[in-house]
PDB file of N, CA and C in Angstrom:
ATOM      1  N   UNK A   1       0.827  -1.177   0.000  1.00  0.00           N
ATOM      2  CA  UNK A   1       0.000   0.000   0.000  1.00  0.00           C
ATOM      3  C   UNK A   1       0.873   1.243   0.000  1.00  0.00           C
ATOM      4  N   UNK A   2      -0.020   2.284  -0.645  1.00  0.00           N
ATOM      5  CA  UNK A   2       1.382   3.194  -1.322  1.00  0.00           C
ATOM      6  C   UNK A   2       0.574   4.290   0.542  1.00  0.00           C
ATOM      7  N   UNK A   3       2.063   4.978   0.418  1.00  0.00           N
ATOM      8  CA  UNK A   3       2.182   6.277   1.602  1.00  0.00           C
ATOM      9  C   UNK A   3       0.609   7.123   1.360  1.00  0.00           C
ATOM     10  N   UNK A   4      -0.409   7.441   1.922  1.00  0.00           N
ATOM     11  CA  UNK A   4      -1.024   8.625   1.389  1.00  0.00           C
ATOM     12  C   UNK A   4      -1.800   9.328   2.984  1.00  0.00           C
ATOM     13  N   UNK A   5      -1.275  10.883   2.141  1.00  0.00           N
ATOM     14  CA  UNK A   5      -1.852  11.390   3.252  1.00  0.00           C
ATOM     15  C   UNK A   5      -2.618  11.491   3.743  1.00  0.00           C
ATOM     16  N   UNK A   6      -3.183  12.227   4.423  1.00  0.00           N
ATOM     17  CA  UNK A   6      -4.367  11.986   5.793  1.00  0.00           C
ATOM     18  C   UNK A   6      -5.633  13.438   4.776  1.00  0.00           C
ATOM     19  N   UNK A   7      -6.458  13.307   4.966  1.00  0.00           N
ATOM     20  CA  UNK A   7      -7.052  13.914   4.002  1.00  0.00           C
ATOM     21  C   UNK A   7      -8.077  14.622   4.653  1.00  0.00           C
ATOM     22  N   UNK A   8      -7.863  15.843   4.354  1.00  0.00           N
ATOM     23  CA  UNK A   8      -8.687  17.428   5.064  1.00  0.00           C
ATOM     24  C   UNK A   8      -9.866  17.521   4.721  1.00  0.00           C
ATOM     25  N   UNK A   9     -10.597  17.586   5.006  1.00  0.00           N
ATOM     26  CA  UNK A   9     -11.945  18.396   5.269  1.00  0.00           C
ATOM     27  C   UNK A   9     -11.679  19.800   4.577  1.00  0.00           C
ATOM     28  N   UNK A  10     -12.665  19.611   3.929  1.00  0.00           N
ATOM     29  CA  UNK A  10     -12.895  20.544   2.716  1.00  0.00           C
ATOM     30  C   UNK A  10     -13.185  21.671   3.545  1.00  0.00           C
ATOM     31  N   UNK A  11     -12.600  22.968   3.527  1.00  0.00           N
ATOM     32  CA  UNK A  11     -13.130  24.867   4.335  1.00  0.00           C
ATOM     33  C   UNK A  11     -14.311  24.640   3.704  1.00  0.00           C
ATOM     34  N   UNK A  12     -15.679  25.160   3.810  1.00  0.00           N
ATOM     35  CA  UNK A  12     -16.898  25.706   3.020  1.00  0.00           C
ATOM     36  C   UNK A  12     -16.649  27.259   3.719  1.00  0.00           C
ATOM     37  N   UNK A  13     -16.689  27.992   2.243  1.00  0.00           N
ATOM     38  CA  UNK A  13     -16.736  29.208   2.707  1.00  0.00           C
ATOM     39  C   UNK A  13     -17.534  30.347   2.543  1.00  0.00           C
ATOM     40  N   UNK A  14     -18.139  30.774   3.790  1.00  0.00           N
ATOM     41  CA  UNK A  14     -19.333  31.582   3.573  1.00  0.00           C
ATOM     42  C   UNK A  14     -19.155  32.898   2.561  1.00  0.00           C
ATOM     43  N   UNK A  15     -20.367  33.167   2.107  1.00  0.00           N
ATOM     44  CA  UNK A  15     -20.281  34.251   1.378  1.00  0.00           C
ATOM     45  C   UNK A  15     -19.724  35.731   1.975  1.00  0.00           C
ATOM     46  N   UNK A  16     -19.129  36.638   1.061  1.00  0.00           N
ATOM     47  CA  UNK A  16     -17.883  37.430   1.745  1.00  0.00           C
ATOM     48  C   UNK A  16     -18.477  38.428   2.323  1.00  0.00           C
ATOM     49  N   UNK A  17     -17.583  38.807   3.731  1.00  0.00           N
ATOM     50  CA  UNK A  17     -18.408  39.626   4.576  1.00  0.00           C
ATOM     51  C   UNK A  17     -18.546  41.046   4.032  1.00  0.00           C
ATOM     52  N   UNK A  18     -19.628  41.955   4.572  1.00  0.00           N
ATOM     53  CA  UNK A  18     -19.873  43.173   3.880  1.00  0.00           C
ATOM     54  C   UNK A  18     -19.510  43.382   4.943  1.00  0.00           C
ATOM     55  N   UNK A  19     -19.467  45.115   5.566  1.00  0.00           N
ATOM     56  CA  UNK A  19     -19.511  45.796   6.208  1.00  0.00           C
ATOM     57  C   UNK A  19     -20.975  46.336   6.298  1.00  0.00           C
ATOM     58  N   UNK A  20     -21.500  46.640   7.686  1.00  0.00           N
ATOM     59  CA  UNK A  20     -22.662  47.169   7.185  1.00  0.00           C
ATOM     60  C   UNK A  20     -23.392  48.227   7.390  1.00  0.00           C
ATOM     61  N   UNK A  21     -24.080  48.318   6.920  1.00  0.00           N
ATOM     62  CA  UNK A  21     -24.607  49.468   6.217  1.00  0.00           C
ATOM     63  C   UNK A  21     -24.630  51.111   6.873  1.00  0.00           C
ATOM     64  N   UNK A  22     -24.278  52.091   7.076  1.00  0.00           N
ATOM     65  CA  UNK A  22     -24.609  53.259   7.807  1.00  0.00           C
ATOM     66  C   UNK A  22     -25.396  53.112   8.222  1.00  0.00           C
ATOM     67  N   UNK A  23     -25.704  53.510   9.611  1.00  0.00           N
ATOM     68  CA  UNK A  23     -27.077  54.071  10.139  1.00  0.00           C
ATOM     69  C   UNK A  23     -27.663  55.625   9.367  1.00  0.00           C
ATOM     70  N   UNK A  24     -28.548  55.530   8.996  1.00  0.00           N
ATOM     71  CA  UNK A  24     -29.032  57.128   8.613  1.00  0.00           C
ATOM     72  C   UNK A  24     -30.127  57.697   9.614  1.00  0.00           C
ATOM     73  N   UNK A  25     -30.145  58.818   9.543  1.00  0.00           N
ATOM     74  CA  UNK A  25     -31.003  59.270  10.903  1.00  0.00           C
ATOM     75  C   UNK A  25     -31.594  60.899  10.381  1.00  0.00           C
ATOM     76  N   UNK A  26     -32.377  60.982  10.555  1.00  0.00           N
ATOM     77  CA  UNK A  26     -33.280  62.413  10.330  1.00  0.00           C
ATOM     78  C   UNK A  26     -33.009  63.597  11.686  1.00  0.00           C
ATOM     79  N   UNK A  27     -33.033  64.519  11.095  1.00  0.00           N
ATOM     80  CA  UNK A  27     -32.708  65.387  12.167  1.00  0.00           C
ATOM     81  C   UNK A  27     -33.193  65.628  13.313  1.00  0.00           C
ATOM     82  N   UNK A  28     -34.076  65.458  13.151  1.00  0.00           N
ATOM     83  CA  UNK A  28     -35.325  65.290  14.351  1.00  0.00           C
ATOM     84  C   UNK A  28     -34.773  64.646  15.995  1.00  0.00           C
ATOM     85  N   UNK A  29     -34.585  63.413  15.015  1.00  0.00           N
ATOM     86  CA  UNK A  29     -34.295  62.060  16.037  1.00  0.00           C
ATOM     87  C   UNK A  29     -32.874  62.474  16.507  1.00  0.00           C
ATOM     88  N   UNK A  30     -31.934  62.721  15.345  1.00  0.00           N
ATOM     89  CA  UNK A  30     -30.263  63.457  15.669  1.00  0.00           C
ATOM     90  C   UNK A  30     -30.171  64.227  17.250  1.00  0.00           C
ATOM     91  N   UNK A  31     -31.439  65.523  16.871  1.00  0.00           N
ATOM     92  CA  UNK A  31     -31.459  66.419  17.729  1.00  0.00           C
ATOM     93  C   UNK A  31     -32.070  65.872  19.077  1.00  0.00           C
ATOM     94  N   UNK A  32     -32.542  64.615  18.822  1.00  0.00           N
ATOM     95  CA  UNK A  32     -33.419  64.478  20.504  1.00  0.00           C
ATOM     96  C   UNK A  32     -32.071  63.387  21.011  1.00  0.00           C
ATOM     97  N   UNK A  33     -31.560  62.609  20.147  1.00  0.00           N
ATOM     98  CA  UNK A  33     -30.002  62.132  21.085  1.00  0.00           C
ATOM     99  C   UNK A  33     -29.495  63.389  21.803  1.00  0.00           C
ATOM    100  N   UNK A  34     -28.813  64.240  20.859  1.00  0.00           N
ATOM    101  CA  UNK A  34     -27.703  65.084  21.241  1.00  0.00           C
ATOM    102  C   UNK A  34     -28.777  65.945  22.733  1.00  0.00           C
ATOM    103  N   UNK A  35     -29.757  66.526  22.686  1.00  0.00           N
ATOM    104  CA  UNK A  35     -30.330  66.847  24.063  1.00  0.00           C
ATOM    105  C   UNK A  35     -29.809  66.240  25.244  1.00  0.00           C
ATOM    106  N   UNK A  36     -30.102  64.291  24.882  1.00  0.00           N
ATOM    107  CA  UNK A  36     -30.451  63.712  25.987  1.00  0.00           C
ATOM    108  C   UNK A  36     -28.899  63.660  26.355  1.00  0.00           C
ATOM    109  N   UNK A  37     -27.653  63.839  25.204  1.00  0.00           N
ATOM    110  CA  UNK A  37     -26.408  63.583  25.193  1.00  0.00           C
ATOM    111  C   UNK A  37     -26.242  64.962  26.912  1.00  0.00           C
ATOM    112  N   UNK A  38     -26.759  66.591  26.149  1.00  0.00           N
ATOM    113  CA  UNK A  38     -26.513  67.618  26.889  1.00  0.00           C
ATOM    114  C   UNK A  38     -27.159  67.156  28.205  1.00  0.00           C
ATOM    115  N   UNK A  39     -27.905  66.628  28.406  1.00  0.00           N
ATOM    116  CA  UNK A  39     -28.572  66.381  30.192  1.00  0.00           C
ATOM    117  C   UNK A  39     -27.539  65.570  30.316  1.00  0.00           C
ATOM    118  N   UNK A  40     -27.225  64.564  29.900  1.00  0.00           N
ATOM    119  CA  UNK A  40     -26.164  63.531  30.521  1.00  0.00           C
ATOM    120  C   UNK A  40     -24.999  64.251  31.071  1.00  0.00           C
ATOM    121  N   UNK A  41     -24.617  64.972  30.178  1.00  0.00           N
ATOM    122  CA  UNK A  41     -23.093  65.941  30.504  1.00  0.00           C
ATOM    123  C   UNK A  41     -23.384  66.939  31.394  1.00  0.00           C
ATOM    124  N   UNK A  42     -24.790  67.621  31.447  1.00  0.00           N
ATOM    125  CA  UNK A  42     -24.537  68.492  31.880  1.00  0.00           C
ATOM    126  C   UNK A  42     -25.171  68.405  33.924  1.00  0.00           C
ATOM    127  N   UNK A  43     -25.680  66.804  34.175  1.00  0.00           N
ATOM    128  CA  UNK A  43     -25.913  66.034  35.460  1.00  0.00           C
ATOM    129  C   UNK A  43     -24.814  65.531  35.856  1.00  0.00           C
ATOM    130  N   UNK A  44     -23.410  65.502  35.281  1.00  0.00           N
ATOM    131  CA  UNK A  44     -22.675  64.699  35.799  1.00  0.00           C
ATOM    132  C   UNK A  44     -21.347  65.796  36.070  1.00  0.00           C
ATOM    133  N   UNK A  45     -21.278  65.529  37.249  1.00  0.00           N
ATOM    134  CA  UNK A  45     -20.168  67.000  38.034  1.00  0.00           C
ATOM    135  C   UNK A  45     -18.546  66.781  37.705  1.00  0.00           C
ATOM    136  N   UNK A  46     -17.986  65.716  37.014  1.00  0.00           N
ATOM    137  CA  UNK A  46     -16.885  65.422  36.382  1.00  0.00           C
ATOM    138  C   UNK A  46     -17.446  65.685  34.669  1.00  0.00           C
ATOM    139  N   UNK A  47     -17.961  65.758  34.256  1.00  0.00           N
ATOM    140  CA  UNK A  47     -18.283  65.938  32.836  1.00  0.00           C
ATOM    141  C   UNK A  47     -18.370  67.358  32.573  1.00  0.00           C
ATOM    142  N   UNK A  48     -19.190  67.621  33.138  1.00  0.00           N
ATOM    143  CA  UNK A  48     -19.715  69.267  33.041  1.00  0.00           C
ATOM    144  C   UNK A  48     -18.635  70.074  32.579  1.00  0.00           C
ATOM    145  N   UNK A  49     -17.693  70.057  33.606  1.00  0.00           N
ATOM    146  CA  UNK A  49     -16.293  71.449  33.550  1.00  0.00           C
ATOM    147  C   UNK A  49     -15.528  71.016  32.601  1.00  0.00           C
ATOM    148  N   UNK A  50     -15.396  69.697  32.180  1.00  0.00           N
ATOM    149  CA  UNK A  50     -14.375  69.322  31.214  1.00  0.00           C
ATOM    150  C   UNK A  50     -15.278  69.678  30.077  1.00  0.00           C
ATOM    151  N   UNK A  51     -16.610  69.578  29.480  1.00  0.00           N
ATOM    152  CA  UNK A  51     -17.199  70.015  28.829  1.00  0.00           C
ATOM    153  C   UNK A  51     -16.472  71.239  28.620  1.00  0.00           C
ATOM    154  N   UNK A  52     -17.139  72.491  29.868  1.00  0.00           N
ATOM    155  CA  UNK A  52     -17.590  73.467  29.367  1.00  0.00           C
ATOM    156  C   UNK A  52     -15.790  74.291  29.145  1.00  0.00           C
ATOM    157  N   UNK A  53     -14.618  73.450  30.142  1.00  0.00           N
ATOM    158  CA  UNK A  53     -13.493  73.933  29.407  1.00  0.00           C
ATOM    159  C   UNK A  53     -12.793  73.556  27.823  1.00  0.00           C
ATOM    160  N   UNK A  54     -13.246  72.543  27.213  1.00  0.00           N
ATOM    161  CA  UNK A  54     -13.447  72.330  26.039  1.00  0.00           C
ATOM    162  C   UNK A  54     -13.599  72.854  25.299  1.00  0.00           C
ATOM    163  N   UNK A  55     -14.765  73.167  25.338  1.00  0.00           N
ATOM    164  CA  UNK A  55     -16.134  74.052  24.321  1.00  0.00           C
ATOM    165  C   UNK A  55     -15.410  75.725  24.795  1.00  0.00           C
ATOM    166  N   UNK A  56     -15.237  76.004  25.870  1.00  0.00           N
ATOM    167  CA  UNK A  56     -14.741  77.580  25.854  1.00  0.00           C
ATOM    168  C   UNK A  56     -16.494  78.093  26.623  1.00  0.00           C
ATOM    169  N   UNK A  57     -17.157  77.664  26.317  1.00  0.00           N
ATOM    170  CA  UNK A  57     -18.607  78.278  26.793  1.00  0.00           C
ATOM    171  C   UNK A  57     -18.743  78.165  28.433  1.00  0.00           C
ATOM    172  N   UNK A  58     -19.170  79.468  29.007  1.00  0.00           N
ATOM    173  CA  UNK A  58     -19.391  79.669  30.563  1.00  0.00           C
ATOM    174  C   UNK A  58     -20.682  78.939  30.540  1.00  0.00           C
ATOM    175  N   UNK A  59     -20.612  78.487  31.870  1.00  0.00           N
ATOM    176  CA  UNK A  59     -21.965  78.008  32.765  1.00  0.00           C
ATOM    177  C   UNK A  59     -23.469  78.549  32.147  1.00  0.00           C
ATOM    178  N   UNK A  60     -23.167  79.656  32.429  1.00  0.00           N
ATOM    179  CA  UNK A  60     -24.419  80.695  32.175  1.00  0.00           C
ATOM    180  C   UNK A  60     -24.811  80.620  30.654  1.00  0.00           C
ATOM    181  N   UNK A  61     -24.039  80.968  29.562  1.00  0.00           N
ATOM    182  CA  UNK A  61     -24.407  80.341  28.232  1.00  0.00           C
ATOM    183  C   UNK A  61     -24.630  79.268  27.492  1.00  0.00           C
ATOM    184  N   UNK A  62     -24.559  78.166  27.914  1.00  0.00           N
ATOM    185  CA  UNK A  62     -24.950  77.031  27.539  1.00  0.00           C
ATOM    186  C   UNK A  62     -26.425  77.073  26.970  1.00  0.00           C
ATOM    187  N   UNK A  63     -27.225  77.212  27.418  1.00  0.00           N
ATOM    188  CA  UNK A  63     -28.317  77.300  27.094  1.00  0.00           C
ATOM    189  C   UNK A  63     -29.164  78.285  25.963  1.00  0.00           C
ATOM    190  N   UNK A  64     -28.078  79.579  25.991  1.00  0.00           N
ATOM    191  CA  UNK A  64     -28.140  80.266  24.715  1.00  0.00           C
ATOM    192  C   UNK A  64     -27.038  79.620  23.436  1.00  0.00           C
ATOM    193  N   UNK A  65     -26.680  78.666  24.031  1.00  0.00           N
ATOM    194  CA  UNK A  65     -25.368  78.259  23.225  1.00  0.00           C
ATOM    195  C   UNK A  65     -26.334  76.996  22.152  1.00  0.00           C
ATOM    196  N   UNK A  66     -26.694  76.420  23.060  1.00  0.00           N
ATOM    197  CA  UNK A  66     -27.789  75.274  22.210  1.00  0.00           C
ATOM    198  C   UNK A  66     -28.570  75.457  20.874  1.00  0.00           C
ATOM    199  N   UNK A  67     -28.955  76.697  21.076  1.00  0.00           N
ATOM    200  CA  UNK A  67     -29.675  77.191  19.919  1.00  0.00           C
ATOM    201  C   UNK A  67     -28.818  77.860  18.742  1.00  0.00           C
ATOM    202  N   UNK A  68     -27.676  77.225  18.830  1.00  0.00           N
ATOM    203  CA  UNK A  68     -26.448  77.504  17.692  1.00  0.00           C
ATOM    204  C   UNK A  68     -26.476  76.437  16.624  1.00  0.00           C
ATOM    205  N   UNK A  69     -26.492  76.599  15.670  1.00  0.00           N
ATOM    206  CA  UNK A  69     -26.120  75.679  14.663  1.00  0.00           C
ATOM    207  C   UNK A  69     -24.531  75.058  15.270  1.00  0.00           C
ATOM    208  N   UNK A  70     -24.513  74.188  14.934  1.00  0.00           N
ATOM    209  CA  UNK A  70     -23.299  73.761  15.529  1.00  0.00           C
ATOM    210  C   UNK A  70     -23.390  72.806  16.793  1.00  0.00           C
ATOM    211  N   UNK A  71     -23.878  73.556  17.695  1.00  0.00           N
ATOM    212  CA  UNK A  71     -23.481  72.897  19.400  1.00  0.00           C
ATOM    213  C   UNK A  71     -23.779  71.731  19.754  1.00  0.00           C
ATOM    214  N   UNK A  72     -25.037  71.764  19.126  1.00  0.00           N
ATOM    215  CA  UNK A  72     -25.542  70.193  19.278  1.00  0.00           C
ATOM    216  C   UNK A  72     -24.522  69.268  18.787  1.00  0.00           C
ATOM    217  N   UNK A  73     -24.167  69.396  17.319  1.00  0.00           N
ATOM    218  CA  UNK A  73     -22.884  68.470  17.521  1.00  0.00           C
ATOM    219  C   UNK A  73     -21.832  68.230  17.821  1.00  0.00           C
ATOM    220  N   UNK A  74     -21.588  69.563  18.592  1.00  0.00           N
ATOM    221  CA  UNK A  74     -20.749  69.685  19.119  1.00  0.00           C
ATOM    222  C   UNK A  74     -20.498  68.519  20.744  1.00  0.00           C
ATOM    223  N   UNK A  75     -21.972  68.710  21.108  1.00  0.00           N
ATOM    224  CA  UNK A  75     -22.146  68.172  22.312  1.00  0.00           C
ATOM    225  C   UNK A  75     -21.514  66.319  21.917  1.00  0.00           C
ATOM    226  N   UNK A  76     -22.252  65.935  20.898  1.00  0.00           N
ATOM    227  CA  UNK A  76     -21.945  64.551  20.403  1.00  0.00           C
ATOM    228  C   UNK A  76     -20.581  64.167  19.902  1.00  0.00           C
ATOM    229  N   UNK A  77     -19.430  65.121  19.551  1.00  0.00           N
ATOM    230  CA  UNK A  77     -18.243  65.295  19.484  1.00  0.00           C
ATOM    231  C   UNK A  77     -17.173  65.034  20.418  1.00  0.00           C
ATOM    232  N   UNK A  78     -18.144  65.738  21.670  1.00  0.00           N
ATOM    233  CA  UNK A  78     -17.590  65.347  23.161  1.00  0.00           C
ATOM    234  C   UNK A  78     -17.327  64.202  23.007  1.00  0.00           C
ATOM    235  N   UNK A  79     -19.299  63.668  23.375  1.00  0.00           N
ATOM    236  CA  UNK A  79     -19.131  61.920  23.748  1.00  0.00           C
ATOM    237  C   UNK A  79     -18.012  61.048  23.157  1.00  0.00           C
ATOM    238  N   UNK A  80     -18.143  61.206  21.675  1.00  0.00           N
ATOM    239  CA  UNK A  80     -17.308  60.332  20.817  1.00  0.00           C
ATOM    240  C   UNK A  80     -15.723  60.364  20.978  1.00  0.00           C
ATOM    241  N   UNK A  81     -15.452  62.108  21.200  1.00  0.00           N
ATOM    242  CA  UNK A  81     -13.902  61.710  21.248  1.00  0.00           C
ATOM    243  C   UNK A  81     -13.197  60.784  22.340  1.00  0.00           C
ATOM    244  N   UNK A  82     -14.187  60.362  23.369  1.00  0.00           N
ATOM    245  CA  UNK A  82     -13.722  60.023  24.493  1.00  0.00           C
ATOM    246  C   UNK A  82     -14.398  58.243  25.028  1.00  0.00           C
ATOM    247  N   UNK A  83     -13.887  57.669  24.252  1.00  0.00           N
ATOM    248  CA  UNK A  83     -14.621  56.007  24.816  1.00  0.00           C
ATOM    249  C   UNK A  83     -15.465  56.225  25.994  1.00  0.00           C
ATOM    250  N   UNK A  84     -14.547  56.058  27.037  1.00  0.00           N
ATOM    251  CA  UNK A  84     -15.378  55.598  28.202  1.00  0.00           C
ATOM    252  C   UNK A  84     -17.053  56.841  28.563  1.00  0.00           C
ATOM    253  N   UNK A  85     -16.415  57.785  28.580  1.00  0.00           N
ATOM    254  CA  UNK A  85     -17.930  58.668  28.336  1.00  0.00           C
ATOM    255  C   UNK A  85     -18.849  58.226  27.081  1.00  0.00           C
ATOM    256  N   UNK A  86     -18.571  57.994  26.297  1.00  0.00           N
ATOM    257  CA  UNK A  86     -19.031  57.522  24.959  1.00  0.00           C
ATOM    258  C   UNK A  86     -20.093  55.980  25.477  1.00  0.00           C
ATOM    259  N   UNK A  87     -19.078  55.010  25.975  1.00  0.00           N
ATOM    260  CA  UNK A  87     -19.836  54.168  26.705  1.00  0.00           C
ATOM    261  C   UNK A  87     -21.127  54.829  27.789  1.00  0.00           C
ATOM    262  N   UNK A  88     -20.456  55.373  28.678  1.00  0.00           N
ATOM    263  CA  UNK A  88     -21.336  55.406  29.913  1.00  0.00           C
ATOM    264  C   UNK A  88     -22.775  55.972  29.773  1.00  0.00           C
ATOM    265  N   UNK A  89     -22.473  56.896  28.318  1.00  0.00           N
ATOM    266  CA  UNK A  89     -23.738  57.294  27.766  1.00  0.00           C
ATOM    267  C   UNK A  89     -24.623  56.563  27.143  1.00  0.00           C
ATOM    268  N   UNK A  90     -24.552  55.742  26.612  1.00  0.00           N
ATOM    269  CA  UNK A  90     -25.464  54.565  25.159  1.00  0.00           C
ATOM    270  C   UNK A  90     -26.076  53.758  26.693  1.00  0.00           C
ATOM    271  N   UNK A  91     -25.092  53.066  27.879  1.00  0.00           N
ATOM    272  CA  UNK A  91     -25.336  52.567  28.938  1.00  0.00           C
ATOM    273  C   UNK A  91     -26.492  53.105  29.281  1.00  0.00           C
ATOM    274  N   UNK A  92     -26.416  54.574  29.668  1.00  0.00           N
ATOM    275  CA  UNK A  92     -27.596  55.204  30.212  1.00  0.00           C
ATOM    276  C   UNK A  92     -28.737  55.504  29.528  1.00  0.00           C
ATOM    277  N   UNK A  93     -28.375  55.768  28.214  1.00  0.00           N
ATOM    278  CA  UNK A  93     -29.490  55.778  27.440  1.00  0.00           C
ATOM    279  C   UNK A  93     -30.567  54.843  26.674  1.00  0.00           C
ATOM    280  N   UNK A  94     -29.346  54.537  26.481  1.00  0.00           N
ATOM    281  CA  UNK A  94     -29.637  52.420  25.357  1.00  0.00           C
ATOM    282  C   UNK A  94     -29.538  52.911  24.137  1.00  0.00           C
ATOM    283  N   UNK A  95     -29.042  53.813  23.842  1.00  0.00           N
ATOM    284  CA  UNK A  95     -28.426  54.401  22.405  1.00  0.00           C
ATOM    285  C   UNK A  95     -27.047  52.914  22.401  1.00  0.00           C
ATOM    286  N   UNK A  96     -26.736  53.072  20.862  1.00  0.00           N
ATOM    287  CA  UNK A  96     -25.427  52.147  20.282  1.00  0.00           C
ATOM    288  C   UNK A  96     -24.581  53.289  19.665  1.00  0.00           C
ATOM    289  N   UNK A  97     -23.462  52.982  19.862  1.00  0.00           N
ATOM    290  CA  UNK A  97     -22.223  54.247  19.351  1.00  0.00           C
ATOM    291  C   UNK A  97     -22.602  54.191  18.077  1.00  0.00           C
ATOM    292  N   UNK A  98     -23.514  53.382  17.278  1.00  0.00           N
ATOM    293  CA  UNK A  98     -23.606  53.801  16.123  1.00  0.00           C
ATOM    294  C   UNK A  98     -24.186  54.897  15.443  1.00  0.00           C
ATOM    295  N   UNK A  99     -25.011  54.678  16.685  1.00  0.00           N
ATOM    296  CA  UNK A  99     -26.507  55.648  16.288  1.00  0.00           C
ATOM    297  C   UNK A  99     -26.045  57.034  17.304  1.00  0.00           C
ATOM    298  N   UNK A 100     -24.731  57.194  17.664  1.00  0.00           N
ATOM    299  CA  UNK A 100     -24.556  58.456  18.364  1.00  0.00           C
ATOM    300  C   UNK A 100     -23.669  58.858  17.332  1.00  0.00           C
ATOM    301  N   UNK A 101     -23.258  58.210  16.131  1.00  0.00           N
ATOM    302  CA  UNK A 101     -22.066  58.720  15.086  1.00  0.00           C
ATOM    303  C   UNK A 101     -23.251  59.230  14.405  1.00  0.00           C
ATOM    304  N   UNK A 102     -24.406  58.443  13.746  1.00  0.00           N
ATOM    305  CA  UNK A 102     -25.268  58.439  12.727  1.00  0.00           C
ATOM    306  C   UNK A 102     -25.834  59.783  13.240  1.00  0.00           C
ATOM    307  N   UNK A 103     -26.244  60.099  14.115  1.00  0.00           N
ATOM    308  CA  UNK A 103     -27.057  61.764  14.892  1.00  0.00           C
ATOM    309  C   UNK A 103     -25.917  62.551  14.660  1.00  0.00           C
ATOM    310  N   UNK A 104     -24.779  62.371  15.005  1.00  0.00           N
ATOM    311  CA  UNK A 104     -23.662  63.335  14.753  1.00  0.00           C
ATOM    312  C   UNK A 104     -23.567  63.828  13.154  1.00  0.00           C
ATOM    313  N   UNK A 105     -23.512  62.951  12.199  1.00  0.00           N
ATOM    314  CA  UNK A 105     -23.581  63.247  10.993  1.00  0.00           C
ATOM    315  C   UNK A 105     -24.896  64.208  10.424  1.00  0.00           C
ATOM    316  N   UNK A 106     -25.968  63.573  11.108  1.00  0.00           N
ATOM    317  CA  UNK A 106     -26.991  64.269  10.917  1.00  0.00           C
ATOM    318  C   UNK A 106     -27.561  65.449  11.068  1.00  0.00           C
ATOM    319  N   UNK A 107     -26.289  66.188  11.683  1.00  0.00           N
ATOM    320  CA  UNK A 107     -26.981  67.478  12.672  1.00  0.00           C
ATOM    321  C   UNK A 107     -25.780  68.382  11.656  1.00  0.00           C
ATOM    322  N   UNK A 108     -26.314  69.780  11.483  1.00  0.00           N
ATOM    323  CA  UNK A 108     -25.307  70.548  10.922  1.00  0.00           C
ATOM    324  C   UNK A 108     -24.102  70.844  11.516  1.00  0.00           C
ATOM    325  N   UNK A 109     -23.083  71.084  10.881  1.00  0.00           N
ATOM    326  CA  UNK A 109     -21.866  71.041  11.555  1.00  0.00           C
ATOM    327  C   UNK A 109     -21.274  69.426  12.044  1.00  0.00           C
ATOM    328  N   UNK A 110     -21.876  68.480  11.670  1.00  0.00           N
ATOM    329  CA  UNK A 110     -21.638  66.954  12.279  1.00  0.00           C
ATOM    330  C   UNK A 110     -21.396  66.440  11.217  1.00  0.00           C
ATOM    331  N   UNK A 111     -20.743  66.800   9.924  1.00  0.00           N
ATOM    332  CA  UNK A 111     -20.113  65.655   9.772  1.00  0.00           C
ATOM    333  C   UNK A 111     -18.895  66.518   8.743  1.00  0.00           C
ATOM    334  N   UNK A 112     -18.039  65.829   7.828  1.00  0.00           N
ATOM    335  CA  UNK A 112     -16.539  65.898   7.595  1.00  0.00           C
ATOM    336  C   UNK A 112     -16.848  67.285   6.416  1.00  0.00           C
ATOM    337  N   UNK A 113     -18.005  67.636   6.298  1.00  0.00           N
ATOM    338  CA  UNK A 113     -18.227  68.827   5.154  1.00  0.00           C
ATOM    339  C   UNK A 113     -18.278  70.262   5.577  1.00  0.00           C
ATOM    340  N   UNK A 114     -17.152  70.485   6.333  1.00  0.00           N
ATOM    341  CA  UNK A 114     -17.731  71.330   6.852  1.00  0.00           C
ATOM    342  C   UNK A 114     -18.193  73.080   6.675  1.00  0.00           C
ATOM    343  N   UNK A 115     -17.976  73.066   5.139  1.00  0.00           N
ATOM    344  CA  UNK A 115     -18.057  74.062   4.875  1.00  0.00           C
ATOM    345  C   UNK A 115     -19.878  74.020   3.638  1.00  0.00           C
ATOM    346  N   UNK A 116     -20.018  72.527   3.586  1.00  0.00           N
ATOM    347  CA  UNK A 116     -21.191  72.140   3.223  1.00  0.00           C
ATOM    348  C   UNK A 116     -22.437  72.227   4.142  1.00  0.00           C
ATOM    349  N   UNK A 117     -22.523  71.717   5.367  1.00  0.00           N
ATOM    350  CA  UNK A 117     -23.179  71.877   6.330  1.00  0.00           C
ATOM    351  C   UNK A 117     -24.189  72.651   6.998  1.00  0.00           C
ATOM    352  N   UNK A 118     -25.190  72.067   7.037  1.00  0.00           N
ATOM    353  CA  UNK A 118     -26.377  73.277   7.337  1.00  0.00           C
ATOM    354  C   UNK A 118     -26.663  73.026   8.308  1.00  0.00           C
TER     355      UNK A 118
END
């Protein structure tokens, strides 16, 4: 009997992975994350000051600050640059970092166009 090797099991290989798909999100919905984003930051007494030294905005303006084109995503800019806040928020909310990128894009000033941006 001749030498023969030991004989493999055929790979079956699944069809090739996509990446998937963007979340898309309407402004609406964008703007009621990034709110619930501003109560989160702005209840939590380690968040707050690092916020508001960030952003450059005093205590007292925040609230005239909101009604800026811009701030709102600004607020969601926070979350994201920073994991663990990024976590502790979706935690509290039941938002997915996806859908806090997808609101970010959605809101003017939120995403890479920024001279496109409304």
């Amino acid at each position: 009997m001749a030498n023969r090797l030991p004989v493999r099991p055929r790979l079956g290989y699944s069809r090739a992975m996509r990446a998937p798909s963007p979340v898309r999100m309407d402004t609406d919905t964008a703007e009621q994350i990034a709110i619930a984003a501003l109560g989160f930051v702005a209840a939590d007494p380690v968040l707050l000051p690092r916020f508001l030294a960030i952003s450059g905005i005093e205590a007292e303006a925040v609230r005239a600050a909101a009604r800026e084109p811009g701030f709102l995503a600004g607020v969601l800019q926070f979350l994201m640059a920073h994991e663990p806040t990024l976590s502790a928020f979706c935690e509290a909310s039941g938002e997915r970092p996806p859908r806090i990128a997808a609101a970010l894009a959605a809101l003017p000033f939120g995403d890479d166009r920024f001279e496109a941006s409304t």
